[in-house]
N, C-alpha and C. Protein backbone atom coordinates (compact mmCIF):
# COMPACT_ATOMS: atom_id res chain seq x y z
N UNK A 1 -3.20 -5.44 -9.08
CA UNK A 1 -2.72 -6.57 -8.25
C UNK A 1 -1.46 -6.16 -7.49
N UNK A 2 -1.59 -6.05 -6.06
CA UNK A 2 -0.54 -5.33 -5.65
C UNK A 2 -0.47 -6.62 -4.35
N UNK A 3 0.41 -7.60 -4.02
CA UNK A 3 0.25 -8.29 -2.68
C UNK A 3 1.45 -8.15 -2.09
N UNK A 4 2.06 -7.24 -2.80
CA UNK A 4 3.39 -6.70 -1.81
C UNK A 4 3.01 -5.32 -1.03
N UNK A 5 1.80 -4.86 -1.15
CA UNK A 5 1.07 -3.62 -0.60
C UNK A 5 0.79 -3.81 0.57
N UNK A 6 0.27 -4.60 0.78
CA UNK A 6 -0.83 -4.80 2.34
C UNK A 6 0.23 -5.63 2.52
N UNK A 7 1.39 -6.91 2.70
CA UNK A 7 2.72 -6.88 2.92
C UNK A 7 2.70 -5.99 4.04
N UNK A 8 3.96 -4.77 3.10
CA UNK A 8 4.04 -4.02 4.08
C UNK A 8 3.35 -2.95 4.56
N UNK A 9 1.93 -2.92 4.57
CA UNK A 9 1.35 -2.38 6.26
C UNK A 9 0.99 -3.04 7.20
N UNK A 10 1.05 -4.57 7.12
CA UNK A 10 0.96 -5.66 7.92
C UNK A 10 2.69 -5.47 8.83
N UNK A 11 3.20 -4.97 8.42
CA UNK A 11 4.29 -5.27 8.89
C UNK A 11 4.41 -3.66 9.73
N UNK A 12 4.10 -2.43 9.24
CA UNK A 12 4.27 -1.84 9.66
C UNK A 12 3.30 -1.39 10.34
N UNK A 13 2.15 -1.76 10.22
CA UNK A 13 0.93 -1.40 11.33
C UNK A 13 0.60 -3.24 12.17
N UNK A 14 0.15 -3.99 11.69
CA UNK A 14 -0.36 -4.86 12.60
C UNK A 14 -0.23 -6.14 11.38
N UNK A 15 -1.73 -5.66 10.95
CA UNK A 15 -2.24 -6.87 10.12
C UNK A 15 -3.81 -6.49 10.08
N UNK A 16 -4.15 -5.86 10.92
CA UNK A 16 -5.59 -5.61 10.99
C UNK A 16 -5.50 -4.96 9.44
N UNK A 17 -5.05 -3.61 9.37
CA UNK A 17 -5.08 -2.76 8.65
C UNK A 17 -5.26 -3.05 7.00
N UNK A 18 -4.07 -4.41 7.03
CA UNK A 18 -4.12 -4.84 5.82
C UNK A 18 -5.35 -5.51 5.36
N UNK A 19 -5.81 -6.26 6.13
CA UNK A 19 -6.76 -7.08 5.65
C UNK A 19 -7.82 -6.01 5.43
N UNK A 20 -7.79 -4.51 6.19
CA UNK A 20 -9.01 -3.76 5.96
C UNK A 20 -8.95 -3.06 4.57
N UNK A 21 -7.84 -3.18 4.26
CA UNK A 21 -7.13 -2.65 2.68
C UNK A 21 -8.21 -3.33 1.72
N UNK A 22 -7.51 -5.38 1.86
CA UNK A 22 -7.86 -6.22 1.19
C UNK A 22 -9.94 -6.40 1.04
N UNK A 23 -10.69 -5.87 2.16
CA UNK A 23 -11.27 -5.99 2.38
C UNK A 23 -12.30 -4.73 1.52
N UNK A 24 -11.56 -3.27 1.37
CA UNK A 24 -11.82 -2.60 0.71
C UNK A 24 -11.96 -2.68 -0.93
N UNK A 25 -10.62 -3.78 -1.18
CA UNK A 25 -10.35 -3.81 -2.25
C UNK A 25 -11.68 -4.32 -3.19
């Protein structure tokens, strides 16, 4: 359980990215 992860690559890439994280997950 990490929701400070995709956090910050939302911040440092977009937001796309994260959700493709979350989406992997």
């Amino acid at each position: 359980m990490t929701p400070y992860v995709p956090t910050v690559i939302e911040q440092t890439s977009r937001g796309e990215r994260a959700f493709d994280i979350y989406s992997r997950l």
